[in-house]
C-alpha atoms as a PDB file:
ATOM      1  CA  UNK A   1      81.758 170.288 107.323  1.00  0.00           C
ATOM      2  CA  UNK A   2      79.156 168.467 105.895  1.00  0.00           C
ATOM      3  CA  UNK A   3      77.486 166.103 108.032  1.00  0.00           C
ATOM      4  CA  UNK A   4      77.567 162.071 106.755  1.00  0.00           C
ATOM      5  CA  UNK A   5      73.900 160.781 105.809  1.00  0.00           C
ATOM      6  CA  UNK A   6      72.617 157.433 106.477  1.00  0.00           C
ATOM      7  CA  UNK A   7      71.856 154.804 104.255  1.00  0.00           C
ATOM      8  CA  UNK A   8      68.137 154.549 103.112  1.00  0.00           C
ATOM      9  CA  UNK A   9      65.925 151.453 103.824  1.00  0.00           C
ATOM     10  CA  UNK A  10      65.191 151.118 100.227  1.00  0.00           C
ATOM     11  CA  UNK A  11      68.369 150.951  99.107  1.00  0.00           C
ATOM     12  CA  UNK A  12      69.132 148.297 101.817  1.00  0.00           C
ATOM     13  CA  UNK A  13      66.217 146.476 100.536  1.00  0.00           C
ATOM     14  CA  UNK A  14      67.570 146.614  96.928  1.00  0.00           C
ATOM     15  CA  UNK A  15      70.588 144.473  97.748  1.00  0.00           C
ATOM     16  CA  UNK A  16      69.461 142.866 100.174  1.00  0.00           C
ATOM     17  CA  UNK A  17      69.605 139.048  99.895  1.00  0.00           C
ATOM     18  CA  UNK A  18      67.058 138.029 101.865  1.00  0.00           C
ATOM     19  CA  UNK A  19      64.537 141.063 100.259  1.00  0.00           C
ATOM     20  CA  UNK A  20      65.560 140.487  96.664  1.00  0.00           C
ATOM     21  CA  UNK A  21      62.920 138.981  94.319  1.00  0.00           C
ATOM     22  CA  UNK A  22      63.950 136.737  91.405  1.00  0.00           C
ATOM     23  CA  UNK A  23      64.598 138.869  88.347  1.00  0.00           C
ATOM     24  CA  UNK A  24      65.803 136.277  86.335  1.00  0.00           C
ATOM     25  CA  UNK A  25      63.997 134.306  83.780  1.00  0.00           C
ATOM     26  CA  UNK A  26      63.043 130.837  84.421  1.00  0.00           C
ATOM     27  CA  UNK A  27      65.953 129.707  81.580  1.00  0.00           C
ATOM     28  CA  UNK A  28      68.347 131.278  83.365  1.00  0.00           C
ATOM     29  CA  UNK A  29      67.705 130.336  87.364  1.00  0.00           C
ATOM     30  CA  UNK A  30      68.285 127.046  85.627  1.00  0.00           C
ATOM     31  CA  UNK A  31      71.515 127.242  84.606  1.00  0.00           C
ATOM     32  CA  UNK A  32      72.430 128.558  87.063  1.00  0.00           C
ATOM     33  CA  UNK A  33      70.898 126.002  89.721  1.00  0.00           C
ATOM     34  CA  UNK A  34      72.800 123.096  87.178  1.00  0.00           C
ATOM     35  CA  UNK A  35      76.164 125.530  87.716  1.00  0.00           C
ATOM     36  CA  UNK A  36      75.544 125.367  91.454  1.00  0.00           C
ATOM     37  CA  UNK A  37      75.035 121.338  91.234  1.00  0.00           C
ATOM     38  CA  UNK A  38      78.640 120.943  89.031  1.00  0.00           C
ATOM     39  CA  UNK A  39      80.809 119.371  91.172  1.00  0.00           C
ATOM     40  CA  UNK A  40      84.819 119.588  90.648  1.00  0.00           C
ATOM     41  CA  UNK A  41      85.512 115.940  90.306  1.00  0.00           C
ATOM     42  CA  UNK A  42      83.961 113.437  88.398  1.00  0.00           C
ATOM     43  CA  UNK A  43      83.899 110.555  90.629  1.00  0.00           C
ATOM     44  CA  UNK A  44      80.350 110.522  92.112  1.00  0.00           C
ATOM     45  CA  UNK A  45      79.026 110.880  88.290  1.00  0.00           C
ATOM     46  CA  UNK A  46      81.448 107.796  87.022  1.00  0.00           C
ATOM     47  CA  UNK A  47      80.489 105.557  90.361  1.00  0.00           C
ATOM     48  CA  UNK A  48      77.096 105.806  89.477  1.00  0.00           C
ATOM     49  CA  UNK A  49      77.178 105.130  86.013  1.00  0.00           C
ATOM     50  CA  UNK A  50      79.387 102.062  86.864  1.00  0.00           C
ATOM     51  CA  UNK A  51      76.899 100.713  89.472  1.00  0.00           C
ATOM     52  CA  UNK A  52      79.769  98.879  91.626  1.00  0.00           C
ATOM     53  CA  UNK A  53      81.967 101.181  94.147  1.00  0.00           C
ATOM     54  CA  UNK A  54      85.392 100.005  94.960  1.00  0.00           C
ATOM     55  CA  UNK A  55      86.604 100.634  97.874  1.00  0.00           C
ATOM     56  CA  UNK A  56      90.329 100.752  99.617  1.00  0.00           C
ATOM     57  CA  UNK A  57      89.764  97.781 102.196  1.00  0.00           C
ATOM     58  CA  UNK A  58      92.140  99.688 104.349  1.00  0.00           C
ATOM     59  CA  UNK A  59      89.784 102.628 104.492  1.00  0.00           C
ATOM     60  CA  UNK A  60      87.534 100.194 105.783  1.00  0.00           C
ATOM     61  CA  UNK A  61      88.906  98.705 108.138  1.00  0.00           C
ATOM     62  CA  UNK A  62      90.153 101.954 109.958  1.00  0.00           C
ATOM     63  CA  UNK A  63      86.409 103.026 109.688  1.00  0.00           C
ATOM     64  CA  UNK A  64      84.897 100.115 110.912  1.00  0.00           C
ATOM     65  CA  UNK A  65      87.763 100.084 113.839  1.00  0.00           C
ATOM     66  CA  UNK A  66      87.486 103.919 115.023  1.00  0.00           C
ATOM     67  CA  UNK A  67      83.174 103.908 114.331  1.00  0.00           C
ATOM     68  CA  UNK A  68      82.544 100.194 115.773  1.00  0.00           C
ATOM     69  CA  UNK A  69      80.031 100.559 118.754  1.00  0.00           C
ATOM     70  CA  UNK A  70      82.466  98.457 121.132  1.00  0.00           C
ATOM     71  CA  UNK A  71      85.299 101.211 120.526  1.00  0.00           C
ATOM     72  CA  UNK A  72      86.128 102.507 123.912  1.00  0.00           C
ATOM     73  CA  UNK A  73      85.780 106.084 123.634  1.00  0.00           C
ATOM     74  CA  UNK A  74      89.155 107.690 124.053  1.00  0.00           C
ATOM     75  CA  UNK A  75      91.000 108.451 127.976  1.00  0.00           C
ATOM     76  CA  UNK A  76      90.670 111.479 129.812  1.00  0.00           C
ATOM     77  CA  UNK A  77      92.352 112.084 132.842  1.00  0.00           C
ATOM     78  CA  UNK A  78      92.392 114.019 135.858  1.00  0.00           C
ATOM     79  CA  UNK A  79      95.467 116.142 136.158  1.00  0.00           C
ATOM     80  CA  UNK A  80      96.528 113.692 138.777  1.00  0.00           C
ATOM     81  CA  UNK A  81      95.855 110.488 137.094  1.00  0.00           C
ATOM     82  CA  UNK A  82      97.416 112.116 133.901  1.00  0.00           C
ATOM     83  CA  UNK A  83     100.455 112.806 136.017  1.00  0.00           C
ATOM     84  CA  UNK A  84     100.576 108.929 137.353  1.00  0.00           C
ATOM     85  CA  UNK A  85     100.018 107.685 134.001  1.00  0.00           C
ATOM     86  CA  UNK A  86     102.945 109.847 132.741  1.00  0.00           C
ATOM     87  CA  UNK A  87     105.187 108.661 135.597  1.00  0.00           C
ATOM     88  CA  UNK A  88     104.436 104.591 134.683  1.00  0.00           C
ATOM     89  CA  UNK A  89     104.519 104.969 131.076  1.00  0.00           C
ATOM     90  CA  UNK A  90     108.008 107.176 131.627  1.00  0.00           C
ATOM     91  CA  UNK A  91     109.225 104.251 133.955  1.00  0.00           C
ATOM     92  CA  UNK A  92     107.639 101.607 131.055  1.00  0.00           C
ATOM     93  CA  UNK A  93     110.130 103.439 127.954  1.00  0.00           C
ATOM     94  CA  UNK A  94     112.800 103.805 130.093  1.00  0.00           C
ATOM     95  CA  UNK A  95     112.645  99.983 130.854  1.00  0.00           C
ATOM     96  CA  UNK A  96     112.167  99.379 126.691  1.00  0.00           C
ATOM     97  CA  UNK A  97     115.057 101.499 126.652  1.00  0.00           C
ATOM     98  CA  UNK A  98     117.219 100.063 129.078  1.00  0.00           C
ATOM     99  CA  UNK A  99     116.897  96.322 127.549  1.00  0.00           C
ATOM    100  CA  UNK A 100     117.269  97.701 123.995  1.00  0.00           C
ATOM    101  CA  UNK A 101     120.658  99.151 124.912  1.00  0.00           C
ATOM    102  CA  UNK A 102     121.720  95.337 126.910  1.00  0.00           C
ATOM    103  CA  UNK A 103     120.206  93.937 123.529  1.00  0.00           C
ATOM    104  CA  UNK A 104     122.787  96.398 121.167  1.00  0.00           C
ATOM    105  CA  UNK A 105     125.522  95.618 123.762  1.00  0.00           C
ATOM    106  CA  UNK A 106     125.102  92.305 123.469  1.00  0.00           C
ATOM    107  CA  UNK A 107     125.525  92.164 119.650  1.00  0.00           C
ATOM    108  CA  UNK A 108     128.394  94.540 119.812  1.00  0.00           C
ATOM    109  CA  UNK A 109     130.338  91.647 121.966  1.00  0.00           C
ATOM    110  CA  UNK A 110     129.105  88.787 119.744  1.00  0.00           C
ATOM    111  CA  UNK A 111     130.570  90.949 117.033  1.00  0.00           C
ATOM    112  CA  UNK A 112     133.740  91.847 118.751  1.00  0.00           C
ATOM    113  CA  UNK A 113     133.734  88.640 119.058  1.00  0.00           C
ATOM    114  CA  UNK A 114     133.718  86.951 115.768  1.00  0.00           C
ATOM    115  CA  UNK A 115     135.906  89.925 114.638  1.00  0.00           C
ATOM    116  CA  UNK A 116     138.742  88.249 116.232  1.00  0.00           C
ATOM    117  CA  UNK A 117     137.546  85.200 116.463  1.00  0.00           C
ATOM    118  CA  UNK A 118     138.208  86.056 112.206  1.00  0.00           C
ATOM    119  CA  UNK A 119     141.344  87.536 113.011  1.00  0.00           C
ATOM    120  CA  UNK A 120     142.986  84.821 114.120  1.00  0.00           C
ATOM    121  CA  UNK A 121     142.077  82.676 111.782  1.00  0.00           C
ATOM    122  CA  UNK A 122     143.747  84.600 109.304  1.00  0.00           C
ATOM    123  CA  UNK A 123     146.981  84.846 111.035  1.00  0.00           C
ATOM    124  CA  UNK A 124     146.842  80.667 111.817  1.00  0.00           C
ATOM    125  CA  UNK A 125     148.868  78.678 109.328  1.00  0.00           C
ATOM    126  CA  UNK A 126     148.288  75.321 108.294  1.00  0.00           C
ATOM    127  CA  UNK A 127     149.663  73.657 111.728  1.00  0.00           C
ATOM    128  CA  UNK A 128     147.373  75.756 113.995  1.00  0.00           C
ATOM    129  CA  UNK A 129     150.397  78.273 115.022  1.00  0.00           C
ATOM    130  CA  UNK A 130     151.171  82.097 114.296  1.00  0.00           C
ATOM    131  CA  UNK A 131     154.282  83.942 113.460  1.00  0.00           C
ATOM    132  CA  UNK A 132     154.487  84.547 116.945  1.00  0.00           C
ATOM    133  CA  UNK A 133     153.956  81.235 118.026  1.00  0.00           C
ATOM    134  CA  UNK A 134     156.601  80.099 115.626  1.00  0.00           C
ATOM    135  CA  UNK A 135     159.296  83.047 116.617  1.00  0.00           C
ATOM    136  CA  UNK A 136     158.609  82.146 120.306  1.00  0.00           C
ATOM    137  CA  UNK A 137     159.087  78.966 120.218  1.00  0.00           C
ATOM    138  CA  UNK A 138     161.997  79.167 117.690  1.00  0.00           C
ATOM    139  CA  UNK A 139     160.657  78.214 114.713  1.00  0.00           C
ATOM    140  CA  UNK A 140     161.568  79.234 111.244  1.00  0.00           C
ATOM    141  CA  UNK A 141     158.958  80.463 108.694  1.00  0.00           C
ATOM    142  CA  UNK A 142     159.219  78.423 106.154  1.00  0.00           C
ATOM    143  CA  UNK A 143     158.949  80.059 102.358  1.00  0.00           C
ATOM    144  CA  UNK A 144     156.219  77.491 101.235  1.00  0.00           C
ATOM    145  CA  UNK A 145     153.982  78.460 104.382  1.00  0.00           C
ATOM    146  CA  UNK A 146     153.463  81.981 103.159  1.00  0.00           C
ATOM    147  CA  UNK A 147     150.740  80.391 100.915  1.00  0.00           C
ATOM    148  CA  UNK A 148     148.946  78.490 103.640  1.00  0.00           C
ATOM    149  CA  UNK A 149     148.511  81.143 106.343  1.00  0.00           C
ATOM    150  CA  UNK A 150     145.137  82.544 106.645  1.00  0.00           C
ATOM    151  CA  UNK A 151     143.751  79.183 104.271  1.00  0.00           C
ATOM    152  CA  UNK A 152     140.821  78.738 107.384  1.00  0.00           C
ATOM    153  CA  UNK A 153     139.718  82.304 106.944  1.00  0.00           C
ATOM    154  CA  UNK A 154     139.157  82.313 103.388  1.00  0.00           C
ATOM    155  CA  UNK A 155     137.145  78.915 103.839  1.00  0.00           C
ATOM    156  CA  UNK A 156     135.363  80.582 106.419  1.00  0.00           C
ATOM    157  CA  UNK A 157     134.812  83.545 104.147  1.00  0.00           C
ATOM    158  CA  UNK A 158     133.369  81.755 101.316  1.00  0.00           C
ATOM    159  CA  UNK A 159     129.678  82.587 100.360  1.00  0.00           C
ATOM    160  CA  UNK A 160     129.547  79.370  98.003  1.00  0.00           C
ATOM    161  CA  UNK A 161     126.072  77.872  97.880  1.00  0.00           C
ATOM    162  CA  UNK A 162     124.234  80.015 100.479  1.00  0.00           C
ATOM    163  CA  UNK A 163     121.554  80.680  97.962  1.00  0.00           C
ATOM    164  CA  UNK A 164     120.787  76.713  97.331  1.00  0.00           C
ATOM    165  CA  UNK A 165     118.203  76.028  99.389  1.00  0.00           C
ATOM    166  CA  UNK A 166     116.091  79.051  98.609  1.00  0.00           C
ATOM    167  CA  UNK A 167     115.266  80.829  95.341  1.00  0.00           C
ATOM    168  CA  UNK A 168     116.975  84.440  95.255  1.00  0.00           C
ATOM    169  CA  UNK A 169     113.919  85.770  94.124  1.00  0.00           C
ATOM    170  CA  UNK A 170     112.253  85.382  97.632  1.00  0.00           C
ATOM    171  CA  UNK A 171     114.640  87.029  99.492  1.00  0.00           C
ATOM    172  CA  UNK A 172     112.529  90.295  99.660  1.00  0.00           C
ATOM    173  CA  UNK A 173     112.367  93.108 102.618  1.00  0.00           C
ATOM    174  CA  UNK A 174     110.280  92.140 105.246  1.00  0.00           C
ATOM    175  CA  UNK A 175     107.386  94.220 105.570  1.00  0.00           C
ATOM    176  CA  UNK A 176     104.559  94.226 108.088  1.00  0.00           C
ATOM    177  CA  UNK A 177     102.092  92.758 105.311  1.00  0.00           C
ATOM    178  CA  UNK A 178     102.213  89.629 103.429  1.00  0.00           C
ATOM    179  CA  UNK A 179     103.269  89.512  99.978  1.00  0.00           C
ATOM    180  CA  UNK A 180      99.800  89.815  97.131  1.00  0.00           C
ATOM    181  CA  UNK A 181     100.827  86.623  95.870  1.00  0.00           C
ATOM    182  CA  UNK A 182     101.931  83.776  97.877  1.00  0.00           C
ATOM    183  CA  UNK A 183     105.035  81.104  97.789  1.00  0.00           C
ATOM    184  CA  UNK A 184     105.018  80.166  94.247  1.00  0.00           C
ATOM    185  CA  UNK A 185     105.175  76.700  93.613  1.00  0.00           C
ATOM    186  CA  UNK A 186     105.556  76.055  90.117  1.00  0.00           C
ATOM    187  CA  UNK A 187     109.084  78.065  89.874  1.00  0.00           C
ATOM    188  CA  UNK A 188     111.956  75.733  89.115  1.00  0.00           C
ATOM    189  CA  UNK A 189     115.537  76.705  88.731  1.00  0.00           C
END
């Protein structure tokens, strides 16, 4: 078997990087430095040639906000104070959580609410009294009063002029930002 031989120090030195001397001509270490300098975007070149650099303000504000000297620098606990910290802010969401759910209950009986509040409108007639008011009582249905039951629901139920006092255009979503441009006061109807 023949035994392995190790690798020469010249031929180390040959390809080398730190041994290697410059073989290339003077034209050439150029391009190849201007190669090197090529970068894949264009936007430093076109900023400078423009002179002015825009910049997001948003960008700017969350640097000046997480880099600004009076920035506290962030928390860290002991395991201990970590673990009392966890138990308040548990006991803090579970509060949130508690009066969101009293807050949705709340609107589910104001809803239940108005539902038949809504519902008995429409089953009123024009004197205030229901088919089962009237059988009760012993009242006939009369033929004409088929028209006039329900006739304070659909008022109710009308949507007639709820746009009048302001335009439809400025009914947007609300967002957490203000609108670019502002109430505009030159629009007329």
């Amino acid at each position: 078997m023949a035994s392995i031989k190790a690798p020469s120090l010249a031929l180390l030195r040959a390809f080398s990087p730190v041994v290697r001397s410059e073989t290339l001509p003077w034209t050439a270490r150029g391009c190849l430095a201007q190669q090197q300098k090529v970068h894949f975007s264009s936007t430093e070149s076109r900023e400078k040639r423009k002179g002015n650099v825009k910049r997001d303000p948003r960008i700017t504000q969350i640097r000046y906000h997480l880099q600004h000297p009076l920035t506290p620098r962030p928390l860290r606990f002991s395991r201990n104070r970590y673990l009392r910290h966890w138990t308040i802010h548990r006991a803090w969401m579970r509060y949130q959580d508690k009066l969101r759910n009293d807050r949705q209950l709340e609107l589910e009986r104001q809803y239940n609410a108005m539902s038949a509040a809504c519902e008995e409108l429409r089953l009123i007639d024009h004197e205030g009294m229901t088919a089962e008011d009237r059988v009760r009582l012993g009242q006939s249905q009369k033929a004409n009063d088929a028209g006039e039951t329900g006739r304070l629901y659909r008022i109710a139920m009308r949507k007639n002029g709820i746009w009048n006092g302001v335009p439809i255009e400025y009914a947007r979503i609300q967002t957490e930002t203000p609108a670019r441009d502002g109430w505009n006061h030159a629009w007329t109807r």
